[in-house]
C-alpha atoms as a PDB file:
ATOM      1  CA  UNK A   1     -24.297  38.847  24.382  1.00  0.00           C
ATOM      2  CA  UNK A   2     -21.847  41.327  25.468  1.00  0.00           C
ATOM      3  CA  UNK A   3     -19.073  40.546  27.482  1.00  0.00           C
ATOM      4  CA  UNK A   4     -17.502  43.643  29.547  1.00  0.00           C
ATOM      5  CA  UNK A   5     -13.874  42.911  30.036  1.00  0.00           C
ATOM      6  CA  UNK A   6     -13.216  43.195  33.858  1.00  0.00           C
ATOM      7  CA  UNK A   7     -10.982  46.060  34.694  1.00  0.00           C
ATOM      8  CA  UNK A   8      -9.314  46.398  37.749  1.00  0.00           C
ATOM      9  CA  UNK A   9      -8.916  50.612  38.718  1.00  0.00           C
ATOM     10  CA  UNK A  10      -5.482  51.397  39.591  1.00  0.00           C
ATOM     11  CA  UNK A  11      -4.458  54.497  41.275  1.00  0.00           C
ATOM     12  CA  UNK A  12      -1.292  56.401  41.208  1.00  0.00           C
ATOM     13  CA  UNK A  13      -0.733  55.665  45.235  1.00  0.00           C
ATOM     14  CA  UNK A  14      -1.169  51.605  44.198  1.00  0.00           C
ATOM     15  CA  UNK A  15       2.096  52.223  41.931  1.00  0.00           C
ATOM     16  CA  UNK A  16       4.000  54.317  44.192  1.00  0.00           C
ATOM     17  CA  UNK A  17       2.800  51.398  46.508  1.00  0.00           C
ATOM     18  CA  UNK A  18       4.106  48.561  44.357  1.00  0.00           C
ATOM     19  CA  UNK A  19       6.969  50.485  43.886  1.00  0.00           C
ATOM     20  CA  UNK A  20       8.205  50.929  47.565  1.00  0.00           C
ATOM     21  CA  UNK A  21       7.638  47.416  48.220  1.00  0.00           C
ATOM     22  CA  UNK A  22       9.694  46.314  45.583  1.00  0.00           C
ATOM     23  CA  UNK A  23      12.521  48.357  46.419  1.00  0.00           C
ATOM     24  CA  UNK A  24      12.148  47.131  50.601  1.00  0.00           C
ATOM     25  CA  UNK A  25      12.274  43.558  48.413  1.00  0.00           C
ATOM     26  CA  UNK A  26      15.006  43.958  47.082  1.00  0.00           C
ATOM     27  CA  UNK A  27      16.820  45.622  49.734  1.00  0.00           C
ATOM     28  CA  UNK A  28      16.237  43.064  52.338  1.00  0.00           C
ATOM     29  CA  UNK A  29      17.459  40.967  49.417  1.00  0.00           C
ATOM     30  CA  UNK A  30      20.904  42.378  49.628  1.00  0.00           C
ATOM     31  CA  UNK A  31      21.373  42.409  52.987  1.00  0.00           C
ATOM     32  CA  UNK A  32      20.327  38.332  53.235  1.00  0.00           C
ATOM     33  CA  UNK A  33      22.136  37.349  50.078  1.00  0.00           C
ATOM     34  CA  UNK A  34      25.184  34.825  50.709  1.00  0.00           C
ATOM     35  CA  UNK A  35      24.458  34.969  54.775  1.00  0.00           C
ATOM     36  CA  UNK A  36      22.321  31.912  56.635  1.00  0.00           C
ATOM     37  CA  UNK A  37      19.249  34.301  56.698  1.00  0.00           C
ATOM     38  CA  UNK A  38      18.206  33.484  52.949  1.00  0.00           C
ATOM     39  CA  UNK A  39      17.972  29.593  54.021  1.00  0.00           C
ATOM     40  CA  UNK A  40      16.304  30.468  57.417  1.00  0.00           C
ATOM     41  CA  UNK A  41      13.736  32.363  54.900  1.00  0.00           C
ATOM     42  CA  UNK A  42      13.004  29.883  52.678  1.00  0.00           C
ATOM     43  CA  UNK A  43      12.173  27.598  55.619  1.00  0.00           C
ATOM     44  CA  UNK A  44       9.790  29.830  56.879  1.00  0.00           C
ATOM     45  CA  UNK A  45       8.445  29.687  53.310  1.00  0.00           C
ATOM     46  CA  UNK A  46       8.164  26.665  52.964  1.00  0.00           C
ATOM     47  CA  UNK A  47       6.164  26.479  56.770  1.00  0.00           C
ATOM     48  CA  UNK A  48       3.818  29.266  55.021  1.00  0.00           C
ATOM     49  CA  UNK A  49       3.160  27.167  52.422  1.00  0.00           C
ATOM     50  CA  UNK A  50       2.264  23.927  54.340  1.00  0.00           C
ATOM     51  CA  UNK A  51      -0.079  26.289  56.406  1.00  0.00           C
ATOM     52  CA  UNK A  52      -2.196  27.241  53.501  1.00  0.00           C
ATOM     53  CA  UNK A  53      -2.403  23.563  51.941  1.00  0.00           C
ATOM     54  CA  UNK A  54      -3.535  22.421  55.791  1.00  0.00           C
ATOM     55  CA  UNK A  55      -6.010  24.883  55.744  1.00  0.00           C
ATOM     56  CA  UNK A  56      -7.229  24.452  52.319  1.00  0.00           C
ATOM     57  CA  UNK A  57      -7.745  20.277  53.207  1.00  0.00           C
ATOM     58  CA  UNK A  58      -9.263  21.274  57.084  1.00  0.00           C
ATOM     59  CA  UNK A  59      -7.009  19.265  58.513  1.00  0.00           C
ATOM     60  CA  UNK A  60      -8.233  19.906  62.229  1.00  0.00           C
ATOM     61  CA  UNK A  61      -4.951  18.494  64.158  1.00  0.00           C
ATOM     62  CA  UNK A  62      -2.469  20.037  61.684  1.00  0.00           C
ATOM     63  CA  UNK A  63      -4.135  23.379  61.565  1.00  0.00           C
ATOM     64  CA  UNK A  64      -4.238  23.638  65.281  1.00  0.00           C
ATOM     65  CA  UNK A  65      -0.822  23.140  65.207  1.00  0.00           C
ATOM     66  CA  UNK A  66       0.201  25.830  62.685  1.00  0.00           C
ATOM     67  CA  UNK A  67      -2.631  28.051  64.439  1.00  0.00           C
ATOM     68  CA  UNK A  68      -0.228  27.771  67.698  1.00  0.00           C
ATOM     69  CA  UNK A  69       2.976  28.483  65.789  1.00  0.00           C
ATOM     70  CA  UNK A  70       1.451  31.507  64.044  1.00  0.00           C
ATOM     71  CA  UNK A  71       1.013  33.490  67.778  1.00  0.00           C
ATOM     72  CA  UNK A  72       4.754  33.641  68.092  1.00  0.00           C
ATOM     73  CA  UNK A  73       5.447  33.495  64.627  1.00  0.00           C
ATOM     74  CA  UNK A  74       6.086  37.282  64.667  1.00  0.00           C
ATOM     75  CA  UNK A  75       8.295  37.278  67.596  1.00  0.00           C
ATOM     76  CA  UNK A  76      10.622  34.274  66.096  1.00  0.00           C
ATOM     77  CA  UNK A  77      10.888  36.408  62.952  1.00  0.00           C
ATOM     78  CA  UNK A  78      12.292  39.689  64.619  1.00  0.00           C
ATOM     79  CA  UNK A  79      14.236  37.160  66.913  1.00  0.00           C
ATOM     80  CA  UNK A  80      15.818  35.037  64.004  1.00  0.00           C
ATOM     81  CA  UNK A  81      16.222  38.082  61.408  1.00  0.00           C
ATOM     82  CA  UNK A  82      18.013  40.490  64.099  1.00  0.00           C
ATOM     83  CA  UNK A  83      21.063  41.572  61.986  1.00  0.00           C
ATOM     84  CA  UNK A  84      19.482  41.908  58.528  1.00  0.00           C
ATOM     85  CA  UNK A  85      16.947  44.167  60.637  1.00  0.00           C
ATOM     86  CA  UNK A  86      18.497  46.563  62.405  1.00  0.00           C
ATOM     87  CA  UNK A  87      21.160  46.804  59.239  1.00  0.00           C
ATOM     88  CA  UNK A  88      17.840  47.735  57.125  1.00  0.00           C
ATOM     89  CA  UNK A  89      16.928  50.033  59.513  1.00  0.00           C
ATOM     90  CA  UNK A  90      20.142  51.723  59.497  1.00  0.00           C
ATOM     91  CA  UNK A  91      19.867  52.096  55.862  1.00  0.00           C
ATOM     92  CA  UNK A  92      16.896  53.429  55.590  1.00  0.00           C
ATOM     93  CA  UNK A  93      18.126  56.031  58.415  1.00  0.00           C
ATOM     94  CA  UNK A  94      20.977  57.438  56.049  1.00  0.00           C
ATOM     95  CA  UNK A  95      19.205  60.094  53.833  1.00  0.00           C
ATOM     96  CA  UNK A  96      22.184  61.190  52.032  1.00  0.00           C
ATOM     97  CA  UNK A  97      19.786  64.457  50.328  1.00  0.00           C
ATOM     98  CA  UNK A  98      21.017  65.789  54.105  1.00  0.00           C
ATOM     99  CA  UNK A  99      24.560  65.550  53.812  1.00  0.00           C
ATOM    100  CA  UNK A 100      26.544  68.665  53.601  1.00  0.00           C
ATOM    101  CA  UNK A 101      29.959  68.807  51.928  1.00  0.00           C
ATOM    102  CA  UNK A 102      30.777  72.097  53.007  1.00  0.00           C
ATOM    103  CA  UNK A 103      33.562  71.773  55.554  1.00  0.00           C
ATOM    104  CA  UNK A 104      35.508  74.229  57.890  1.00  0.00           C
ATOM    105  CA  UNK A 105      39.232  74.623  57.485  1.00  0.00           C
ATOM    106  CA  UNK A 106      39.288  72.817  60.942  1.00  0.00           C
ATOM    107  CA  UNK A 107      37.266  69.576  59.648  1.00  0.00           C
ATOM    108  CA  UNK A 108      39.622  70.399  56.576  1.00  0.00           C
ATOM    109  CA  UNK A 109      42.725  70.097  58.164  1.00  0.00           C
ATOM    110  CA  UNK A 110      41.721  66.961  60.552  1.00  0.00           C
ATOM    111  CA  UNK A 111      40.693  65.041  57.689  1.00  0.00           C
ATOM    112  CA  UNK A 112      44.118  65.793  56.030  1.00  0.00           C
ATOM    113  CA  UNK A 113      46.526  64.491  59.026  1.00  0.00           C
ATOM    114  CA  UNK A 114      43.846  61.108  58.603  1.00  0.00           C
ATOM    115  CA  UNK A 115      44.645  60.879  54.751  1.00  0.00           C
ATOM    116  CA  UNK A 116      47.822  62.191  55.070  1.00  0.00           C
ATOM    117  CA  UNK A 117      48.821  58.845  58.118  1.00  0.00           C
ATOM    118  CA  UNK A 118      46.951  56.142  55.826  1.00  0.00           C
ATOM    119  CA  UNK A 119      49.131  57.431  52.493  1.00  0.00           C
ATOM    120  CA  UNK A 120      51.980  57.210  54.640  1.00  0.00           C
ATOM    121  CA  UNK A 121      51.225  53.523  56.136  1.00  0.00           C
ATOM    122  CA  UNK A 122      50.076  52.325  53.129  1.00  0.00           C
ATOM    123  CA  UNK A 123      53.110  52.919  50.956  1.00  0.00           C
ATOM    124  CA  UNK A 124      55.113  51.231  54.159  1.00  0.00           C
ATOM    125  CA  UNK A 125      52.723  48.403  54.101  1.00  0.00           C
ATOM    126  CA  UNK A 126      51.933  48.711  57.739  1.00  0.00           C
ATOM    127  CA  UNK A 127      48.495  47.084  58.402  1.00  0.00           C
ATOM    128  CA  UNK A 128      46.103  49.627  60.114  1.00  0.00           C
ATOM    129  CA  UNK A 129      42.236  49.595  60.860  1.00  0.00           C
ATOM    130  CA  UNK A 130      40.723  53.053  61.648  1.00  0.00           C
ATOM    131  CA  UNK A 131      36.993  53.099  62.806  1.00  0.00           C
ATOM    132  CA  UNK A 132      34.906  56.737  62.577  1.00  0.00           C
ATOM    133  CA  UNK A 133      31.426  56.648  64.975  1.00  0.00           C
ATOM    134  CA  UNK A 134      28.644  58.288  63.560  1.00  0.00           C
ATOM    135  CA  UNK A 135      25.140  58.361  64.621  1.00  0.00           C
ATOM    136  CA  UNK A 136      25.688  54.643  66.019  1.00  0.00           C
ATOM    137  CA  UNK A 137      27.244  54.732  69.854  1.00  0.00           C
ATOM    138  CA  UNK A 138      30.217  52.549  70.064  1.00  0.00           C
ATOM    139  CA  UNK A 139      31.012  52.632  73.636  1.00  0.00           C
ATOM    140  CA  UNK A 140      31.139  48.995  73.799  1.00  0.00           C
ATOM    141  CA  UNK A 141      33.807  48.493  71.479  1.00  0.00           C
ATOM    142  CA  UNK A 142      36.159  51.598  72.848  1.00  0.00           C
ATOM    143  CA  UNK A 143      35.771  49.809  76.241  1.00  0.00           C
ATOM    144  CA  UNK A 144      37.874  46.769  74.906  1.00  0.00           C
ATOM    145  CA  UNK A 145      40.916  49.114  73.847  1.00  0.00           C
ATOM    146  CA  UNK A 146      43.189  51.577  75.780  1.00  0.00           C
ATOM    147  CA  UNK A 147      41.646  55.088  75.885  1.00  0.00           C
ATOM    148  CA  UNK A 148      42.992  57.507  74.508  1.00  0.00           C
ATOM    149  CA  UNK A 149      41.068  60.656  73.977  1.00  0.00           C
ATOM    150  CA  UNK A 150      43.885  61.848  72.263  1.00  0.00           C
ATOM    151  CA  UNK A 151      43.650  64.398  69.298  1.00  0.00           C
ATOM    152  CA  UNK A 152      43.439  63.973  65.655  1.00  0.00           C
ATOM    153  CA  UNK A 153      47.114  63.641  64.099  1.00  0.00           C
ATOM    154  CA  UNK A 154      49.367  62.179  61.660  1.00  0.00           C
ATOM    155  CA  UNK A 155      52.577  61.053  63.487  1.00  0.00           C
ATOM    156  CA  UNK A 156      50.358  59.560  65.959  1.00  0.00           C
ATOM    157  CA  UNK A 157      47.887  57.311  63.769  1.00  0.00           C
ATOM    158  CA  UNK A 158      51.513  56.192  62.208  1.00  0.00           C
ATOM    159  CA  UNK A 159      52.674  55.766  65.726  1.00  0.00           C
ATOM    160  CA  UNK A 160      50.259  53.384  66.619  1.00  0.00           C
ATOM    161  CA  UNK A 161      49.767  51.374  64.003  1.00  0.00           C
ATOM    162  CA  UNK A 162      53.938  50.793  64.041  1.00  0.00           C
ATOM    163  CA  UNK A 163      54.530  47.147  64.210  1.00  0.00           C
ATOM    164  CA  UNK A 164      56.740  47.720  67.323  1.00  0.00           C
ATOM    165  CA  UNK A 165      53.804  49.528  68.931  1.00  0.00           C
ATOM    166  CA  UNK A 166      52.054  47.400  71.834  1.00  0.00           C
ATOM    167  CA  UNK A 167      48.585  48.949  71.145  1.00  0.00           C
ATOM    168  CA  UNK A 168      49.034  48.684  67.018  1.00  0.00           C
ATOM    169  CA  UNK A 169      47.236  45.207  67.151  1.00  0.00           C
ATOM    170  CA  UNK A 170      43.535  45.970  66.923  1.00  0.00           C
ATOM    171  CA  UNK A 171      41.341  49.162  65.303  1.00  0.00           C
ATOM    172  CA  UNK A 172      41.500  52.787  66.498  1.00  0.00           C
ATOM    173  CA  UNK A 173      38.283  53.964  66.953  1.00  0.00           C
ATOM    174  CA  UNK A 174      37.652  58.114  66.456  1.00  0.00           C
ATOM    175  CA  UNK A 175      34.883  59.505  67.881  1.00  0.00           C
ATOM    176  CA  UNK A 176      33.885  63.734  67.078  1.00  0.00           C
ATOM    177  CA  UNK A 177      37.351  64.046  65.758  1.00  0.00           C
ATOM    178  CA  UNK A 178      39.235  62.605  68.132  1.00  0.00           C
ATOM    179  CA  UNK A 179      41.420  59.519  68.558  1.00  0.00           C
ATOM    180  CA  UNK A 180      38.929  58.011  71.129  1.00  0.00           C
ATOM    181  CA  UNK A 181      40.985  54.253  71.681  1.00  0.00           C
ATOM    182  CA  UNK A 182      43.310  51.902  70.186  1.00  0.00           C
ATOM    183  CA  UNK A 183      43.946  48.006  70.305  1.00  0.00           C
ATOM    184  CA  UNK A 184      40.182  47.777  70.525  1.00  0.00           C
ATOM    185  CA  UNK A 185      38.625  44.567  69.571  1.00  0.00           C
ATOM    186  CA  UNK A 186      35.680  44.346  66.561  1.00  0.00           C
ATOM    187  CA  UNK A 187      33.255  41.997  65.503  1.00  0.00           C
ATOM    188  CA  UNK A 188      33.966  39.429  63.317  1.00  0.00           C
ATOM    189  CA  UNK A 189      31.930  39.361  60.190  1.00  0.00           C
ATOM    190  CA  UNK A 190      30.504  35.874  58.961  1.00  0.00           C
ATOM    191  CA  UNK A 191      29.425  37.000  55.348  1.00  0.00           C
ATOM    192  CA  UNK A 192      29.979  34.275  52.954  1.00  0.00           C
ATOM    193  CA  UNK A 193      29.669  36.791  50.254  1.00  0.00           C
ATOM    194  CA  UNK A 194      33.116  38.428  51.250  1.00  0.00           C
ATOM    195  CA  UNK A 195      36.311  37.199  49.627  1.00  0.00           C
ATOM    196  CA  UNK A 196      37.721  33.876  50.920  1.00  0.00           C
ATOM    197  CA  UNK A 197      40.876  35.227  50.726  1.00  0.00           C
ATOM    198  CA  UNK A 198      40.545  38.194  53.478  1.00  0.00           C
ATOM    199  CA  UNK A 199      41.896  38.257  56.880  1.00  0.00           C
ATOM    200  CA  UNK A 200      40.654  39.400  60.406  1.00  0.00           C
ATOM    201  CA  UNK A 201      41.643  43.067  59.591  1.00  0.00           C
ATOM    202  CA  UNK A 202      39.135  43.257  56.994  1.00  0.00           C
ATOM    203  CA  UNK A 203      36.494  40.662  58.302  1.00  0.00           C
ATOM    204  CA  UNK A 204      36.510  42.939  61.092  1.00  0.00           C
ATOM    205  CA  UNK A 205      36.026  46.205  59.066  1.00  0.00           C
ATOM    206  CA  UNK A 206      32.885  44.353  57.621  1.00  0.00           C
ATOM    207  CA  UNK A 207      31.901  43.215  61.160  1.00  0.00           C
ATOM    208  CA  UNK A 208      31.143  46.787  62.800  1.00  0.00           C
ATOM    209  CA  UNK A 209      29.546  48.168  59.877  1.00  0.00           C
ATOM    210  CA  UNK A 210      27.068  44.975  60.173  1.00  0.00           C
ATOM    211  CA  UNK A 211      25.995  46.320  63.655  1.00  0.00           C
ATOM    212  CA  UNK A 212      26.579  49.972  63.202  1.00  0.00           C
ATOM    213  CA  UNK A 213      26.471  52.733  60.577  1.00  0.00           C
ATOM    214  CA  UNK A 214      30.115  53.302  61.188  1.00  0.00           C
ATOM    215  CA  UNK A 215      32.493  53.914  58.873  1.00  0.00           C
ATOM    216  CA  UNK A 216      35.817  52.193  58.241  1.00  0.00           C
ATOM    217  CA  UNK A 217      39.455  52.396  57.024  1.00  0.00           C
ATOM    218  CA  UNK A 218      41.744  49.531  56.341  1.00  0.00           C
ATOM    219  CA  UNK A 219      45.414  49.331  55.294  1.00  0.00           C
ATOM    220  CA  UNK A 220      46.727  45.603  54.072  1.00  0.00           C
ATOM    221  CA  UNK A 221      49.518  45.090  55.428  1.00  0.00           C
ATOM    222  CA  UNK A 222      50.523  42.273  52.478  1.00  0.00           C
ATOM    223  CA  UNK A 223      49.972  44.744  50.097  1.00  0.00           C
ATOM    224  CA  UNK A 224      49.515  48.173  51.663  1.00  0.00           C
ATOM    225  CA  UNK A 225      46.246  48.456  49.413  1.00  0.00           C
ATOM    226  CA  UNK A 226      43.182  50.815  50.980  1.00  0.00           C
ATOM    227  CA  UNK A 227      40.063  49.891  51.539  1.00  0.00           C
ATOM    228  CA  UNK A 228      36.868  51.515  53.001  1.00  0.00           C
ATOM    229  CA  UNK A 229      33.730  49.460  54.825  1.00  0.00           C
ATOM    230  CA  UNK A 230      30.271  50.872  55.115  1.00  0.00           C
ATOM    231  CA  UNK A 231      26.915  49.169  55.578  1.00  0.00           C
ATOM    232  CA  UNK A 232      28.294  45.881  56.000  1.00  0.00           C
ATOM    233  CA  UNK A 233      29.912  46.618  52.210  1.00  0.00           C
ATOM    234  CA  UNK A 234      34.196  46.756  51.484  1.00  0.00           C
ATOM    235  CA  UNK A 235      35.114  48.454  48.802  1.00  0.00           C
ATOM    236  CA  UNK A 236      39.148  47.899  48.105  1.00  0.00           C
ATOM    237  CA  UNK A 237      41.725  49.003  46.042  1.00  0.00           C
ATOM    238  CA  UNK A 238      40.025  52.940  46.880  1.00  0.00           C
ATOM    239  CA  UNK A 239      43.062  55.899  45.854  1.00  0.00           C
ATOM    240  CA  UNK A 240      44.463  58.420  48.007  1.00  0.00           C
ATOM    241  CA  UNK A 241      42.180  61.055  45.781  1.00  0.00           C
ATOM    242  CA  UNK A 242      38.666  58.477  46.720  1.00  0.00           C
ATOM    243  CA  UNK A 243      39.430  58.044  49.751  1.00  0.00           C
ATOM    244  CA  UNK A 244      39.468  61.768  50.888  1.00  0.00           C
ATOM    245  CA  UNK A 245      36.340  62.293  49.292  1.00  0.00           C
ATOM    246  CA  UNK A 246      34.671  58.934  51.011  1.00  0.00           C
ATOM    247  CA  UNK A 247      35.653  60.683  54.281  1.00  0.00           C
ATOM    248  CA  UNK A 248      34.191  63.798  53.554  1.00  0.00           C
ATOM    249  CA  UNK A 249      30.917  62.284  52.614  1.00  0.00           C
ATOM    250  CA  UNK A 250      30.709  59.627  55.063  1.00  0.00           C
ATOM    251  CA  UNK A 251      31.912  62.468  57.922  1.00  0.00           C
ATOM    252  CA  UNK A 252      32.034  66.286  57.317  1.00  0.00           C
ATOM    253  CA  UNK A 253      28.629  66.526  58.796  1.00  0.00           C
ATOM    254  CA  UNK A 254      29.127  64.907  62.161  1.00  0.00           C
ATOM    255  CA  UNK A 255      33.460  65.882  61.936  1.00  0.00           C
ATOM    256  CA  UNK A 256      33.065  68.905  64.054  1.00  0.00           C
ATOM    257  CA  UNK A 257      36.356  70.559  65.915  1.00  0.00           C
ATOM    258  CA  UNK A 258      37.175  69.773  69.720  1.00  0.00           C
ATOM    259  CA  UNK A 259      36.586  73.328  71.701  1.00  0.00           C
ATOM    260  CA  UNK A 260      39.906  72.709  73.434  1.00  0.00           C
ATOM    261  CA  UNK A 261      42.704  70.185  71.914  1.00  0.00           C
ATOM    262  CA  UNK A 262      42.960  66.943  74.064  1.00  0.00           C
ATOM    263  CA  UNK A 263      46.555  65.138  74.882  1.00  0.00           C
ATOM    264  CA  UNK A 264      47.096  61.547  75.519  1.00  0.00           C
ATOM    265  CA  UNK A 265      46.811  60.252  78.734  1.00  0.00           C
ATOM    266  CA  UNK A 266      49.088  58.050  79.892  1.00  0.00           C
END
């Protein structure tokens, strides 16, 4: 008697399958790694599991039960896993084979008064926090601070972060090139991943890139070091030479010149 091994057919769209659920794995991975989410999974989990084993044994009360939880189960999943969500969704919104480098000497020159303020207040150690909008409105947050539509410079960014400065406590939040507000307030981020050892400035950096796809700036004021936040990531310790390249990447697309300069209103 022959015995025909049983072969299962797979396709080249079944890898490419395997593949892009693997990688949506592993991102939602990331984004739930050190954060309350990963323990609120494995409860659900472990729920799952109890399901099946009811089921299995036809236990008629129990599976009732479950069968009632599993109509809203959907709903308490989208409810309970809001953040990590909508910050995969942003993710998977950034397709960076779209981003042009190519920048006018206008986009040129406005992201050189920006590098050119944060060299300056970094080697003076004066704390700042600089937020740049992108695709994701932040209306909400500009709200909190003093307006400003003010344009794009280098003596004012230094002016406002100065310690004497009534609106330097709080981020500055720049909108199309332009200084939209100051002393506005942030989110807090809760990440247990991040550093024990970093203050609200930073925390707060972290915080709107958690619920937007901004991108952020941050000058200790302890140490005057530079750091940038993006996708609910920080990277420190970034050089004057980085960061002007992390601003053309993250912004040269969307950093397009005002048709006529504003002024700051009083």
């Amino acid at each position: 008697m022959t015995l025909i091994p049983w072969v299962i057919p797979i396709r080249v769209v079944d890898l490419l399958e395997i593949g892009l659920v693997a990688y949506i794995l592993y991102k939602l991975y990331q984004l739930m790694r050190g954060t309350i989410a990963v323990q609120i999974f494995a409860g659900i989990l472990a729920l799952y599991i109890i399901q099946l084993m009811v089921t299995a044994a036809d236990m008629t009360i129990l599976r009732a039960l479950f069968g009632s939880i599993s109509e809203v189960f959907v709903l308490a999943v989208i409810i309970l896993f809001q953040p990590e969500i909508r910050r995969l969704l942003l993710l998977l919104g950034q397709n960076p084979l779209v981003r042009r480098f190519m920048r006018s000497p206008a986009q040129q020159e406005r992201i050189g008064e920006i590098v050119s303020a944060i060299e300056d207040l970094s080697k003076r150690r004066i704390g700042a926090l600089i937020v740049f909008e992108r695709s994701t409105g932040l209306r909400s947050y500009i709200e909190t601070g003093a307006q400003l539509h003010a344009q794009v410079s280098r003596d004012l960014l230094v002016t406002i972060f100065y310690s004497q400065n009534p609106l330097h406590d709080g981020a500055v939040i720049m909108r199309d090139a332009r200084i939209e507000a100051a002393r506005c307030i942030l989110p807090i981020s809760t990440n247990m991943k991040l550093a024990t050892n970093l203050g609200l400035r930073h925390r707060a950096a972290v915080g709107i890139t958690e619920v937007s796809d901004a991108f952020v700036i941050v000058v200790s004021e302890e140490t005057g070091q530079i750091s940038t936040a993006s996708n609910g990531e920080l990277k420190a310790n970034i050089s004057i030479a980085l960061l002007d390249n992390y601003i053309v990447e993250a912004l040269a697309p969307s950093f397009e010149p005002e048709p006529e300069p504003s002024v700051v209103t009083a």
